[in-house]
PDBML (XML) file of the C-alpha atoms, coordinates in Angstrom:
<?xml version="1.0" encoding="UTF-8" ?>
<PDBx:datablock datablockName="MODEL"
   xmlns:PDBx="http://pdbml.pdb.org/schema/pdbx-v50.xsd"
   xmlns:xsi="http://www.w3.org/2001/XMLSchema-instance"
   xsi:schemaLocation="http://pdbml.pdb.org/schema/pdbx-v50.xsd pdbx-v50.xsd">
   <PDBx:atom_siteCategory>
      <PDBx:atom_site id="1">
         <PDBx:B_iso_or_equiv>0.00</PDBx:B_iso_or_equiv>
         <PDBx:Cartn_x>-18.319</PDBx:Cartn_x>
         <PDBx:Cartn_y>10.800</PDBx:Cartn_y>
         <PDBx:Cartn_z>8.660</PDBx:Cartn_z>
         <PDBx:auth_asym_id>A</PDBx:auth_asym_id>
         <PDBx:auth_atom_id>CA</PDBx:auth_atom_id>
         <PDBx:auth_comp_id>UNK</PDBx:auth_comp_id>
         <PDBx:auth_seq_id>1</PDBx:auth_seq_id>
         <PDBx:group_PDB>ATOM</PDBx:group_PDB>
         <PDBx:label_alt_id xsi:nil="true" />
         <PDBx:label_asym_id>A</PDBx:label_asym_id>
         <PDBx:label_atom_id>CA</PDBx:label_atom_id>
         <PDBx:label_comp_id>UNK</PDBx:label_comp_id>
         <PDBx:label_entity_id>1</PDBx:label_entity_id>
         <PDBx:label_seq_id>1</PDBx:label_seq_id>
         <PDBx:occupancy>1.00</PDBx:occupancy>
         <PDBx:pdbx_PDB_model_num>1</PDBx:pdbx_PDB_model_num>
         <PDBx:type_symbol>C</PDBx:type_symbol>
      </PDBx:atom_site>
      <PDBx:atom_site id="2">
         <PDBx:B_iso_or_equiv>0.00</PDBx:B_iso_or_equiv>
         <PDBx:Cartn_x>-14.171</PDBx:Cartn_x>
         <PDBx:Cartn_y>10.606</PDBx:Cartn_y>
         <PDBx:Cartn_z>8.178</PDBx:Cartn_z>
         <PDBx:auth_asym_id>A</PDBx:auth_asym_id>
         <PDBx:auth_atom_id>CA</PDBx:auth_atom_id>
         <PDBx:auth_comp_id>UNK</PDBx:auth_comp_id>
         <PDBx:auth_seq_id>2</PDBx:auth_seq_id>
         <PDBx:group_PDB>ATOM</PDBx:group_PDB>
         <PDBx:label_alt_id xsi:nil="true" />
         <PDBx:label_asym_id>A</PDBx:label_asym_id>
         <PDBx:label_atom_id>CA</PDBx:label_atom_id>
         <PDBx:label_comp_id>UNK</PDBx:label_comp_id>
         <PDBx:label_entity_id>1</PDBx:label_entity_id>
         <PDBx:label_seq_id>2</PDBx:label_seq_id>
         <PDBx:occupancy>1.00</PDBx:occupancy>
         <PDBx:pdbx_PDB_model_num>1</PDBx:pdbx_PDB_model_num>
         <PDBx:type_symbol>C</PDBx:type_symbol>
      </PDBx:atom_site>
      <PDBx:atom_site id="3">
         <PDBx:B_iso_or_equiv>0.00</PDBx:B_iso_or_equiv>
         <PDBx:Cartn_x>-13.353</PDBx:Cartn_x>
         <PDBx:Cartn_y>12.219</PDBx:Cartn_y>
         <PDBx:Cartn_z>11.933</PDBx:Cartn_z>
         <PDBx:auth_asym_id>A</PDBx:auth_asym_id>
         <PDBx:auth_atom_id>CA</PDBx:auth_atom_id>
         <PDBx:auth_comp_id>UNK</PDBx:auth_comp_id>
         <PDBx:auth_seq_id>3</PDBx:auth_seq_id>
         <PDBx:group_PDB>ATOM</PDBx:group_PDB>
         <PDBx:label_alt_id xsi:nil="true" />
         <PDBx:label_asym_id>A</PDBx:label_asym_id>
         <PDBx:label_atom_id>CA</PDBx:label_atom_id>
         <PDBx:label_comp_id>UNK</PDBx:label_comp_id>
         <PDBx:label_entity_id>1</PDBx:label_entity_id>
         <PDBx:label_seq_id>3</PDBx:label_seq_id>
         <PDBx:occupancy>1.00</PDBx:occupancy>
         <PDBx:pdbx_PDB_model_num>1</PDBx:pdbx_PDB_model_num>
         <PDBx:type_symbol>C</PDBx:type_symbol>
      </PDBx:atom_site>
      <PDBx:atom_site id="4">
         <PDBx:B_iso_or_equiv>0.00</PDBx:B_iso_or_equiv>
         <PDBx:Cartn_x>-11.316</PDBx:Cartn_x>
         <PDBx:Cartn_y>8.618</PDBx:Cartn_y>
         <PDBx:Cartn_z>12.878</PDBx:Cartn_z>
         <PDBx:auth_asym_id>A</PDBx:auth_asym_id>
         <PDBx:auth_atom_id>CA</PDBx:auth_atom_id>
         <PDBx:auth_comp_id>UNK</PDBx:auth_comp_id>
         <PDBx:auth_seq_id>4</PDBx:auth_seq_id>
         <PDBx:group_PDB>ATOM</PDBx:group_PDB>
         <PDBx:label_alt_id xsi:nil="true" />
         <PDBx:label_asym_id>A</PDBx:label_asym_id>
         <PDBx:label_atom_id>CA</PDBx:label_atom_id>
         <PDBx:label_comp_id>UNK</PDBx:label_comp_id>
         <PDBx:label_entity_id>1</PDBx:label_entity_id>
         <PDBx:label_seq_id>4</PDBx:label_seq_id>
         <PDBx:occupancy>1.00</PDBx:occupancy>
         <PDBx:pdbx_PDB_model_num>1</PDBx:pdbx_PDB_model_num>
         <PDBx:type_symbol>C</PDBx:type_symbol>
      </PDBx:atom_site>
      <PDBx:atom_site id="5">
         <PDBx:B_iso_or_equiv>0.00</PDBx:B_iso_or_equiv>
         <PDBx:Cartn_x>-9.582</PDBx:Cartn_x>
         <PDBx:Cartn_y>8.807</PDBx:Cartn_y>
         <PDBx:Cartn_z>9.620</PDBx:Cartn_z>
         <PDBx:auth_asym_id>A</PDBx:auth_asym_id>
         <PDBx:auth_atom_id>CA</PDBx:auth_atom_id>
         <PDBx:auth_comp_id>UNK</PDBx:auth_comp_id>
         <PDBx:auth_seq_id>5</PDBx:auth_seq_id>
         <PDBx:group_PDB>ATOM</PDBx:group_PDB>
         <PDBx:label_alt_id xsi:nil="true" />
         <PDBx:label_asym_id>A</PDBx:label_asym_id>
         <PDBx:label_atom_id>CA</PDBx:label_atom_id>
         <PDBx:label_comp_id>UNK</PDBx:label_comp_id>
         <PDBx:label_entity_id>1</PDBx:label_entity_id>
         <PDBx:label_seq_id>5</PDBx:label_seq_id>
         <PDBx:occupancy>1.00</PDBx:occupancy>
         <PDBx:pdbx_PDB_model_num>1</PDBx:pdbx_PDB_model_num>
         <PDBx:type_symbol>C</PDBx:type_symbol>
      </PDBx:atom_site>
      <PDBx:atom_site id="6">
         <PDBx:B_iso_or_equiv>0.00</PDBx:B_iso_or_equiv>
         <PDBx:Cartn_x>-8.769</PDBx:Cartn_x>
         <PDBx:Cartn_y>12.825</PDBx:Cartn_y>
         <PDBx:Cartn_z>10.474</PDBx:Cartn_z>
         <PDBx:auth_asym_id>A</PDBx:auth_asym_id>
         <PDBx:auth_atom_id>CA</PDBx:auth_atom_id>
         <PDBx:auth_comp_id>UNK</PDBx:auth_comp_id>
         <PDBx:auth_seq_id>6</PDBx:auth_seq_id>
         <PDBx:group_PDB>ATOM</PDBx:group_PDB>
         <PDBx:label_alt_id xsi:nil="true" />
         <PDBx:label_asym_id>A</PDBx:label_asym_id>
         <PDBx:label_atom_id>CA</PDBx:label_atom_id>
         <PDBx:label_comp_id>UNK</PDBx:label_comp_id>
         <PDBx:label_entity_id>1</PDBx:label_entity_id>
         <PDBx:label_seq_id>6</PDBx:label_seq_id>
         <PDBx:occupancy>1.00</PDBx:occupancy>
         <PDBx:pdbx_PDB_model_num>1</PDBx:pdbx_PDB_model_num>
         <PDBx:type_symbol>C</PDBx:type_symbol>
      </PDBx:atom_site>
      <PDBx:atom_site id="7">
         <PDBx:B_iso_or_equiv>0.00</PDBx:B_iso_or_equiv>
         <PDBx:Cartn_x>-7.342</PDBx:Cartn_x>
         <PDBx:Cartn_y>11.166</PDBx:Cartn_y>
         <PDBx:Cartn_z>13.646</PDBx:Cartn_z>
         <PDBx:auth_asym_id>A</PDBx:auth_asym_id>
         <PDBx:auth_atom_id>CA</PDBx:auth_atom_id>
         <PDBx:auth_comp_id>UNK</PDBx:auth_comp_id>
         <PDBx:auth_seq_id>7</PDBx:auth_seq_id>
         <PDBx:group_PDB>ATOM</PDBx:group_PDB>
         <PDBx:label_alt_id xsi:nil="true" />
         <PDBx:label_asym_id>A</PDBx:label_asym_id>
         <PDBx:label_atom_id>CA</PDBx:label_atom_id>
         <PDBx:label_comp_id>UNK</PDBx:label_comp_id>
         <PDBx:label_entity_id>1</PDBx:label_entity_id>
         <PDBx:label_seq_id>7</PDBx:label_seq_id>
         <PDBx:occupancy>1.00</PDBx:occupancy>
         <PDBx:pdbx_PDB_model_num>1</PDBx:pdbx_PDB_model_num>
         <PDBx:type_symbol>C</PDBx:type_symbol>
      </PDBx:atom_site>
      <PDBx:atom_site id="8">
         <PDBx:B_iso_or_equiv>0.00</PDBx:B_iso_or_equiv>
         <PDBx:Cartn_x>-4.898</PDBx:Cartn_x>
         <PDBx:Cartn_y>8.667</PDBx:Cartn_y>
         <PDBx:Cartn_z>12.136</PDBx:Cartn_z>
         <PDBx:auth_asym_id>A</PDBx:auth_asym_id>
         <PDBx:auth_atom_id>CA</PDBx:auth_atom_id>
         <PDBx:auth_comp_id>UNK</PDBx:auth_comp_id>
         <PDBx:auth_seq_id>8</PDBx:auth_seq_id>
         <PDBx:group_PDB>ATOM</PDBx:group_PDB>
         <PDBx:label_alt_id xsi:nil="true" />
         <PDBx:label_asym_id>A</PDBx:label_asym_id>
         <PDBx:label_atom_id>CA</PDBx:label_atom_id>
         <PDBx:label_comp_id>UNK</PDBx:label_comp_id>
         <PDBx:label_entity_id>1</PDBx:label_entity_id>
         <PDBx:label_seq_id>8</PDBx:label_seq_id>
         <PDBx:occupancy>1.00</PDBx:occupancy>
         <PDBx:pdbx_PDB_model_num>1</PDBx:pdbx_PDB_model_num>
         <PDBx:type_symbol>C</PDBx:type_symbol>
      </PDBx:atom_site>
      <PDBx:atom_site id="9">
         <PDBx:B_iso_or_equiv>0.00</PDBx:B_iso_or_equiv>
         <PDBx:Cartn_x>-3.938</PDBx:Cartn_x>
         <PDBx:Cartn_y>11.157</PDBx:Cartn_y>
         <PDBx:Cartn_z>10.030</PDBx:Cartn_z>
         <PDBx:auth_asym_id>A</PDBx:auth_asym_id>
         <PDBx:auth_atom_id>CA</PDBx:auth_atom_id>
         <PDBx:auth_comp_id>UNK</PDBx:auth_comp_id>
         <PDBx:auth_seq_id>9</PDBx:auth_seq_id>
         <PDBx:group_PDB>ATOM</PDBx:group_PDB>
         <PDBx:label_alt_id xsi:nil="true" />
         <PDBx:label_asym_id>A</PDBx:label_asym_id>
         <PDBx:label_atom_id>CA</PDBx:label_atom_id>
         <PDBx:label_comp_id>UNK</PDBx:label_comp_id>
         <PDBx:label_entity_id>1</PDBx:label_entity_id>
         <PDBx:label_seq_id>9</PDBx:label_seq_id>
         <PDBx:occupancy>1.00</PDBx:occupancy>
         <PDBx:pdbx_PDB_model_num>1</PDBx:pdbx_PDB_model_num>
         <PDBx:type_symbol>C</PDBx:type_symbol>
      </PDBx:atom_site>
      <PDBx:atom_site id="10">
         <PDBx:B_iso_or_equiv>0.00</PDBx:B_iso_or_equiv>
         <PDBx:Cartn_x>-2.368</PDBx:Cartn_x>
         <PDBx:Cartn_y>13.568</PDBx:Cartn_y>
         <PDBx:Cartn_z>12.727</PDBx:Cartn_z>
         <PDBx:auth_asym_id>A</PDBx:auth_asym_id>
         <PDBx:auth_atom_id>CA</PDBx:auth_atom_id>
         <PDBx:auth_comp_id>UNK</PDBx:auth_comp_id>
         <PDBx:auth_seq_id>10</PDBx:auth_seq_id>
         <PDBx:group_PDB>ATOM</PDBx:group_PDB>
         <PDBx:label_alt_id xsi:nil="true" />
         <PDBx:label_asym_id>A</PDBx:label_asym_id>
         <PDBx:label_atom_id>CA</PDBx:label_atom_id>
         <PDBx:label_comp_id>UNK</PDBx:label_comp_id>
         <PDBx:label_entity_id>1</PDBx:label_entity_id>
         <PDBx:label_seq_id>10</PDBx:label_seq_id>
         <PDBx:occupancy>1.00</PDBx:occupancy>
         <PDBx:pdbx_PDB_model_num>1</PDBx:pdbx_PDB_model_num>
         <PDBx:type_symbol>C</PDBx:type_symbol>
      </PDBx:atom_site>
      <PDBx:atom_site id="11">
         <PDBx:B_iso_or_equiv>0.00</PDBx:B_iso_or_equiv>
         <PDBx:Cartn_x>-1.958</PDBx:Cartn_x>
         <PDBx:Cartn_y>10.558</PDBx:Cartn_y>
         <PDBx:Cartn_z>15.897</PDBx:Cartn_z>
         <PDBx:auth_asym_id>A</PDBx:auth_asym_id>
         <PDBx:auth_atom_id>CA</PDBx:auth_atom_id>
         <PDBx:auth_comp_id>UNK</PDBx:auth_comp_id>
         <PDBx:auth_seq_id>11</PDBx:auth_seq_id>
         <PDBx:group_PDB>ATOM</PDBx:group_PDB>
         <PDBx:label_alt_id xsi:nil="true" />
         <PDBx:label_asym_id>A</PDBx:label_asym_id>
         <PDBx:label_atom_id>CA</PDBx:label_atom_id>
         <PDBx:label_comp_id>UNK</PDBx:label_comp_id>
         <PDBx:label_entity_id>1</PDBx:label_entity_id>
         <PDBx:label_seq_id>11</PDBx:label_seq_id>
         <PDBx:occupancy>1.00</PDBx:occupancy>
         <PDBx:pdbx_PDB_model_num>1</PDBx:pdbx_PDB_model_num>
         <PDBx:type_symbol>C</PDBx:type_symbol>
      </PDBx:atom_site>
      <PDBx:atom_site id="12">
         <PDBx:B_iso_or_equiv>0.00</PDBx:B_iso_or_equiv>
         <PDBx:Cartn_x>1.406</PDBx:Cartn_x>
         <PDBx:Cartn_y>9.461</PDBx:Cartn_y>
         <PDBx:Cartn_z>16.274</PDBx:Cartn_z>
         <PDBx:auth_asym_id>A</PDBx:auth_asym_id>
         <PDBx:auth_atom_id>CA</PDBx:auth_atom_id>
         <PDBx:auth_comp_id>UNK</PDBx:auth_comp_id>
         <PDBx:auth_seq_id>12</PDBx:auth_seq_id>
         <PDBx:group_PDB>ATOM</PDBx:group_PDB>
         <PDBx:label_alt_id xsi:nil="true" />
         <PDBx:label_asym_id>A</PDBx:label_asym_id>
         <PDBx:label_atom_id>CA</PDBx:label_atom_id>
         <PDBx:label_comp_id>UNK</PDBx:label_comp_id>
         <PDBx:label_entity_id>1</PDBx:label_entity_id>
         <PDBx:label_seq_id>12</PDBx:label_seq_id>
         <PDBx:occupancy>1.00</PDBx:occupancy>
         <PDBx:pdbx_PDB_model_num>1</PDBx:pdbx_PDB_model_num>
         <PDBx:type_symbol>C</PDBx:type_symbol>
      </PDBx:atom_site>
      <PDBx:atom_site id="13">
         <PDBx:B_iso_or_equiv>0.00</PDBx:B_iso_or_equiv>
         <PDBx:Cartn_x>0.896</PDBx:Cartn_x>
         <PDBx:Cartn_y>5.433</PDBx:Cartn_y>
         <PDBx:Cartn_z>16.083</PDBx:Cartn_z>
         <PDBx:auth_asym_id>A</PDBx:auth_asym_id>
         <PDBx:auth_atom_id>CA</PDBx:auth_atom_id>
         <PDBx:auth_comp_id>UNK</PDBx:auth_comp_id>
         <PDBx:auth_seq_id>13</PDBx:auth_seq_id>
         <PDBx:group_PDB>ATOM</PDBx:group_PDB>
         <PDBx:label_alt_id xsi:nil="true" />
         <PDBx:label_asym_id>A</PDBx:label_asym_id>
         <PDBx:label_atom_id>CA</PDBx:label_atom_id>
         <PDBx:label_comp_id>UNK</PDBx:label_comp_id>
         <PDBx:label_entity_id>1</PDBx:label_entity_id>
         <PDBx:label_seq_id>13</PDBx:label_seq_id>
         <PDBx:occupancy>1.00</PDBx:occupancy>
         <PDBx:pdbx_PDB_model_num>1</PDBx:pdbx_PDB_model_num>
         <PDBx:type_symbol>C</PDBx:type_symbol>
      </PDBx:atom_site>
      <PDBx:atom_site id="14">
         <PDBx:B_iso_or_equiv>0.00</PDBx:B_iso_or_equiv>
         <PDBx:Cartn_x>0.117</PDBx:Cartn_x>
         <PDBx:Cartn_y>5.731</PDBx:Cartn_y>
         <PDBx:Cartn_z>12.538</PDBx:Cartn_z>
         <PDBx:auth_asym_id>A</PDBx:auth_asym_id>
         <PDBx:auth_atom_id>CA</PDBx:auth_atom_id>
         <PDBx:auth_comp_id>UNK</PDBx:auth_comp_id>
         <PDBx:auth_seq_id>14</PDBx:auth_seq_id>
         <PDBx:group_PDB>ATOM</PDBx:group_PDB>
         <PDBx:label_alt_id xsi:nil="true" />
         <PDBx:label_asym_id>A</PDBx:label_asym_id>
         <PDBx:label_atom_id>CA</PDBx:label_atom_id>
         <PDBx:label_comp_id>UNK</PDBx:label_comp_id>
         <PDBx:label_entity_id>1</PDBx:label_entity_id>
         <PDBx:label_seq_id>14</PDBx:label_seq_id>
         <PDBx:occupancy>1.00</PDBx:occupancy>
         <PDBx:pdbx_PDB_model_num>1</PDBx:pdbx_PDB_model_num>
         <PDBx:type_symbol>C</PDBx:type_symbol>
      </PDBx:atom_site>
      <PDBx:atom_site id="15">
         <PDBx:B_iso_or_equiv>0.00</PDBx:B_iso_or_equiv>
         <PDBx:Cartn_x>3.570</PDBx:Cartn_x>
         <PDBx:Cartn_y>4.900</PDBx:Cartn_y>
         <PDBx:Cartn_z>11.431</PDBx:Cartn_z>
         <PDBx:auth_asym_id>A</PDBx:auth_asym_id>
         <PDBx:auth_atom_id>CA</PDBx:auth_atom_id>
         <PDBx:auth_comp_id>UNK</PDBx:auth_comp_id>
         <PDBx:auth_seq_id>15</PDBx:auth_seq_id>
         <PDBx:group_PDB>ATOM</PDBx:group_PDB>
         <PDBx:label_alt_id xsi:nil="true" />
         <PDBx:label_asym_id>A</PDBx:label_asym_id>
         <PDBx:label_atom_id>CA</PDBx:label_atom_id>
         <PDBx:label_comp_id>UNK</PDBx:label_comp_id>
         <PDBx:label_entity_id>1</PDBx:label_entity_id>
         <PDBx:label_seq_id>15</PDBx:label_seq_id>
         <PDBx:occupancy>1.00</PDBx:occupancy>
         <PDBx:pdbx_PDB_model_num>1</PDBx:pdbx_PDB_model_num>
         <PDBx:type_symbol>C</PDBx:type_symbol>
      </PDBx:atom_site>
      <PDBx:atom_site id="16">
         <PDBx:B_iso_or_equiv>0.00</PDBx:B_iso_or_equiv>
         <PDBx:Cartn_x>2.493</PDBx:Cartn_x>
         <PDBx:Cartn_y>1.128</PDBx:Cartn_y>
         <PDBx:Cartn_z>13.528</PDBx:Cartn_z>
         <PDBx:auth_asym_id>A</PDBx:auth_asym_id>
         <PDBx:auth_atom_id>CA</PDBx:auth_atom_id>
         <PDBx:auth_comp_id>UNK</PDBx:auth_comp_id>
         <PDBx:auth_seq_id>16</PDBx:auth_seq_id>
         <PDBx:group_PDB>ATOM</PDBx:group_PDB>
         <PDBx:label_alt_id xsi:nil="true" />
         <PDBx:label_asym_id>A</PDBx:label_asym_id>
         <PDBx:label_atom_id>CA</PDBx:label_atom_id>
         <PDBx:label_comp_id>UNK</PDBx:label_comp_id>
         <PDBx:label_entity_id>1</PDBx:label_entity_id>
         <PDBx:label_seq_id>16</PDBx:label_seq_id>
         <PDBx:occupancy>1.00</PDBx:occupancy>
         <PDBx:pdbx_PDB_model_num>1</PDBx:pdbx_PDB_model_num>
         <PDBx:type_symbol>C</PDBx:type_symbol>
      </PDBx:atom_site>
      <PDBx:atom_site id="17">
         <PDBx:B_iso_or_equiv>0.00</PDBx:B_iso_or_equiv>
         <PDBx:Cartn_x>-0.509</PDBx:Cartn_x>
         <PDBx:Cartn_y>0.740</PDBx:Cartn_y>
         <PDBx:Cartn_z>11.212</PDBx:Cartn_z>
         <PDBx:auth_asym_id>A</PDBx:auth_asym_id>
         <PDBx:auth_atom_id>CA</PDBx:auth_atom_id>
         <PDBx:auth_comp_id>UNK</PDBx:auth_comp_id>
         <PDBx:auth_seq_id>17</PDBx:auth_seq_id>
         <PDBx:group_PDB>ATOM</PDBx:group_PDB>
         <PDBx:label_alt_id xsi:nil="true" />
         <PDBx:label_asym_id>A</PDBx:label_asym_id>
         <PDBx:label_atom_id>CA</PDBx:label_atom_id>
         <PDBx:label_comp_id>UNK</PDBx:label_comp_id>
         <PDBx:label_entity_id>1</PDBx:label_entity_id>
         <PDBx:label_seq_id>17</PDBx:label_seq_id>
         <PDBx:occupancy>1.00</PDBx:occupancy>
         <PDBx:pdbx_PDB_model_num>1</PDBx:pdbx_PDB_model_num>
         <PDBx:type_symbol>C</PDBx:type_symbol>
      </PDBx:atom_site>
      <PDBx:atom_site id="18">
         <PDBx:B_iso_or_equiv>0.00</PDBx:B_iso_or_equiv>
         <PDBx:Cartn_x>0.035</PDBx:Cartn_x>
         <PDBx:Cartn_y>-1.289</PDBx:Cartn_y>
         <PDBx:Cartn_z>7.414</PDBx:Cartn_z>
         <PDBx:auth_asym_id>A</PDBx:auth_asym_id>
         <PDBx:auth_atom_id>CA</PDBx:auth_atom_id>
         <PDBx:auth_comp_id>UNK</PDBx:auth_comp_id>
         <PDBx:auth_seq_id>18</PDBx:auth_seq_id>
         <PDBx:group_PDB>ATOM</PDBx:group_PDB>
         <PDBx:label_alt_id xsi:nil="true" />
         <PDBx:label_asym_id>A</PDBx:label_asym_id>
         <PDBx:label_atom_id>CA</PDBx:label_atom_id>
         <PDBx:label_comp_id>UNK</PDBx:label_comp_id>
         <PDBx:label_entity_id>1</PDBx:label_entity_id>
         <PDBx:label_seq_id>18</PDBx:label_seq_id>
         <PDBx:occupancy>1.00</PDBx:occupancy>
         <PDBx:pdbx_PDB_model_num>1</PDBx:pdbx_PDB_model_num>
         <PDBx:type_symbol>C</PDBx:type_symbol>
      </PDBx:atom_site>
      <PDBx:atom_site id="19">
         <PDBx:B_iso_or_equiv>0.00</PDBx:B_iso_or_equiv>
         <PDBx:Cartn_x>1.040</PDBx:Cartn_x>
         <PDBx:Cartn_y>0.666</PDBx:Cartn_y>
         <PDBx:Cartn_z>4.824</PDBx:Cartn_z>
         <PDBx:auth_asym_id>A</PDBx:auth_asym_id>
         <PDBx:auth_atom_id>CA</PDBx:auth_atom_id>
         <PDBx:auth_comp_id>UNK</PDBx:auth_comp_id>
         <PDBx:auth_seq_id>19</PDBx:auth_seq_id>
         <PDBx:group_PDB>ATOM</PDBx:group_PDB>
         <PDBx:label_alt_id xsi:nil="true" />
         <PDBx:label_asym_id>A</PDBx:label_asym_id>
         <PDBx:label_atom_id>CA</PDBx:label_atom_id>
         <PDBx:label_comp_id>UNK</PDBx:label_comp_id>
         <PDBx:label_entity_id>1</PDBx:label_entity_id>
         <PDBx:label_seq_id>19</PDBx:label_seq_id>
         <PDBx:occupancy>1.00</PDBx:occupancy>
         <PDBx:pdbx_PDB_model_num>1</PDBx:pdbx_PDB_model_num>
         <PDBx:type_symbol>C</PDBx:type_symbol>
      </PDBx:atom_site>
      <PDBx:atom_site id="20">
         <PDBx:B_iso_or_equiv>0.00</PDBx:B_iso_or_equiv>
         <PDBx:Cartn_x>-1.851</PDBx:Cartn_x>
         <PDBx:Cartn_y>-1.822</PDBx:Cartn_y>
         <PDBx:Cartn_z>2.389</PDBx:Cartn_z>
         <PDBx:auth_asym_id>A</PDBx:auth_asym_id>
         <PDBx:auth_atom_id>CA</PDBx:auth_atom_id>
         <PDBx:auth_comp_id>UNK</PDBx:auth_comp_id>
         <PDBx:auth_seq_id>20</PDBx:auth_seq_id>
         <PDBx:group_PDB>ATOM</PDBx:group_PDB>
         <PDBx:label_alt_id xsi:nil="true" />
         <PDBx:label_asym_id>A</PDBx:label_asym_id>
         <PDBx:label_atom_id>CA</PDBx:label_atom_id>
         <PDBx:label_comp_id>UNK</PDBx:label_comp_id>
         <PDBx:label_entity_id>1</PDBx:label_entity_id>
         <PDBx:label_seq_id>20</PDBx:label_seq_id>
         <PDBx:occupancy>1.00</PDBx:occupancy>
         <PDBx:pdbx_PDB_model_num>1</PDBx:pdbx_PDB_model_num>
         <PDBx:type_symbol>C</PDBx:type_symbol>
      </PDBx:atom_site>
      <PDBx:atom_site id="21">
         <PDBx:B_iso_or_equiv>0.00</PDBx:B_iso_or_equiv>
         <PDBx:Cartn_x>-3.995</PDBx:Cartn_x>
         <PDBx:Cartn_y>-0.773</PDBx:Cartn_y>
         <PDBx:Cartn_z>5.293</PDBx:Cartn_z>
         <PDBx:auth_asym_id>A</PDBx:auth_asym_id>
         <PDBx:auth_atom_id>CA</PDBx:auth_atom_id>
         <PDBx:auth_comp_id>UNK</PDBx:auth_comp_id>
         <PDBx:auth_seq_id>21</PDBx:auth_seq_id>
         <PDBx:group_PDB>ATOM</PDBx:group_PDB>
         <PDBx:label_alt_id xsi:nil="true" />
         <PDBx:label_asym_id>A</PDBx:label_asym_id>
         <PDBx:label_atom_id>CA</PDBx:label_atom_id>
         <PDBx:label_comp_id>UNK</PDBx:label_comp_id>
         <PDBx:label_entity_id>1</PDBx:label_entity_id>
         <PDBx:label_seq_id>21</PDBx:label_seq_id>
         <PDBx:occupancy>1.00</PDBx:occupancy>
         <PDBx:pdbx_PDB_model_num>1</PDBx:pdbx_PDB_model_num>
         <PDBx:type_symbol>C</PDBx:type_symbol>
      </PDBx:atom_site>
      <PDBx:atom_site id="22">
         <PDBx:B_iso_or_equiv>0.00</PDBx:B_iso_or_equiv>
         <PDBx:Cartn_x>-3.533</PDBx:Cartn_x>
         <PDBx:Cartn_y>2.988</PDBx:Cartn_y>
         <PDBx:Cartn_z>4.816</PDBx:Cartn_z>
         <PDBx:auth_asym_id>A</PDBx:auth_asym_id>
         <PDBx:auth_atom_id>CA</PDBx:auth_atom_id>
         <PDBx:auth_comp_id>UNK</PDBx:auth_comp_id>
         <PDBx:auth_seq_id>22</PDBx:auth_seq_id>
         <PDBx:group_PDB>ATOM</PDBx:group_PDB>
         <PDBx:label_alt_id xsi:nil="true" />
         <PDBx:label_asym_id>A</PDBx:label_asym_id>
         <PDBx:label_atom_id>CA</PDBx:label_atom_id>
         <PDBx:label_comp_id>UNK</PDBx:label_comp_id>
         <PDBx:label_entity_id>1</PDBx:label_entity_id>
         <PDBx:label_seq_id>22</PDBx:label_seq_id>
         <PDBx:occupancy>1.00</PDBx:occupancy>
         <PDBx:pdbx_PDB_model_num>1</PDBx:pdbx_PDB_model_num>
         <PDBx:type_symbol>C</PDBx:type_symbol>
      </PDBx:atom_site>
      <PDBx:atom_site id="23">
         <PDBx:B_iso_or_equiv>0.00</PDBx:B_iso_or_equiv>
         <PDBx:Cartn_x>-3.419</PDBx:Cartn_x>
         <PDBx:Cartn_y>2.938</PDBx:Cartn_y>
         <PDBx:Cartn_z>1.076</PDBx:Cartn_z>
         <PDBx:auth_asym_id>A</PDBx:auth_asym_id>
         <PDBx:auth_atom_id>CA</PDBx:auth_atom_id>
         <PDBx:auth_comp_id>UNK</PDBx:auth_comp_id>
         <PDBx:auth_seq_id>23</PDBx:auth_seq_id>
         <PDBx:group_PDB>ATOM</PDBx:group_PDB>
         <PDBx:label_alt_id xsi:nil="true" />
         <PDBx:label_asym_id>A</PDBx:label_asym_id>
         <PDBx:label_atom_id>CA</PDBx:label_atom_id>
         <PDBx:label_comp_id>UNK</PDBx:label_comp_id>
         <PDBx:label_entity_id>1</PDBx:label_entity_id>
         <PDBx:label_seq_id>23</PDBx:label_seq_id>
         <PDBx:occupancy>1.00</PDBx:occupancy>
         <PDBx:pdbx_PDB_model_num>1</PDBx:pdbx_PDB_model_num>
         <PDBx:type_symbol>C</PDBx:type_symbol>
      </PDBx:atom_site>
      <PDBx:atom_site id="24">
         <PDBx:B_iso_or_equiv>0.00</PDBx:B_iso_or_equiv>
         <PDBx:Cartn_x>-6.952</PDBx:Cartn_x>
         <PDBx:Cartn_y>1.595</PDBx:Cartn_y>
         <PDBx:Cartn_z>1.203</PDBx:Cartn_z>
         <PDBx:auth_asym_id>A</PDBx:auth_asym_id>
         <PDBx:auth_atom_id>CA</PDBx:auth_atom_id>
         <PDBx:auth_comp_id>UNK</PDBx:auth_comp_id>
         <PDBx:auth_seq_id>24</PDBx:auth_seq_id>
         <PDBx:group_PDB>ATOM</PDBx:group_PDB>
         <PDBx:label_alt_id xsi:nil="true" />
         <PDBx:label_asym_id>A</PDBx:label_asym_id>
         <PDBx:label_atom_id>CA</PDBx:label_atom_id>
         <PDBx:label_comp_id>UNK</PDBx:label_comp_id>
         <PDBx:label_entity_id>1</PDBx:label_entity_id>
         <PDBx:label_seq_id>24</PDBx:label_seq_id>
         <PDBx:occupancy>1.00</PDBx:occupancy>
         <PDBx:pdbx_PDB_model_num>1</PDBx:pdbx_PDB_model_num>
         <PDBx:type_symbol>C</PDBx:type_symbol>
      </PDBx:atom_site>
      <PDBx:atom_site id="25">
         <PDBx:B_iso_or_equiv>0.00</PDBx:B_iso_or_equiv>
         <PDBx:Cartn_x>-8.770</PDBx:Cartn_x>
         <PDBx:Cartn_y>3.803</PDBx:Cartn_y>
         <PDBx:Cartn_z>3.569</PDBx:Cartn_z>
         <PDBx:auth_asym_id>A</PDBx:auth_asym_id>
         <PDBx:auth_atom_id>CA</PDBx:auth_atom_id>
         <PDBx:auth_comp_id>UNK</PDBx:auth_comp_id>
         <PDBx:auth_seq_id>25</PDBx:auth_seq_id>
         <PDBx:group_PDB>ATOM</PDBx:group_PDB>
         <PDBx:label_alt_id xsi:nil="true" />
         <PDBx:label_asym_id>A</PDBx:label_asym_id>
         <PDBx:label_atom_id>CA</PDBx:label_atom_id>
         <PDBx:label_comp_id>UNK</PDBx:label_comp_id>
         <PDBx:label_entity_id>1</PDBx:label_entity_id>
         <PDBx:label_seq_id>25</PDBx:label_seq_id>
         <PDBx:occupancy>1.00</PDBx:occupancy>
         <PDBx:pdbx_PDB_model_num>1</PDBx:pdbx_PDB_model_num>
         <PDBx:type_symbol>C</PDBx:type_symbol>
      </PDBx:atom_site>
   </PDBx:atom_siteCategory>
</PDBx:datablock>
C-alpha cells in the first residue's frame, strides 16, 4: 500500500515533517 504517503502528500502539516525524512520515503 502507499495511501499514508498519498496523504502527506496533499495534508497541510507536511511542511512540519524533515525534509531527510521526506526525501527518503
Amino acid at each position: 500500500t502507499r495511501g499514508a504517503w498519498n496523504i502527506v502528500q496533499n495534508h497541510p502539516a507536511v511542511g512540519e515533517l524533515e525534509t531527510d525524512f521526506l526525501l527518503d520515503v
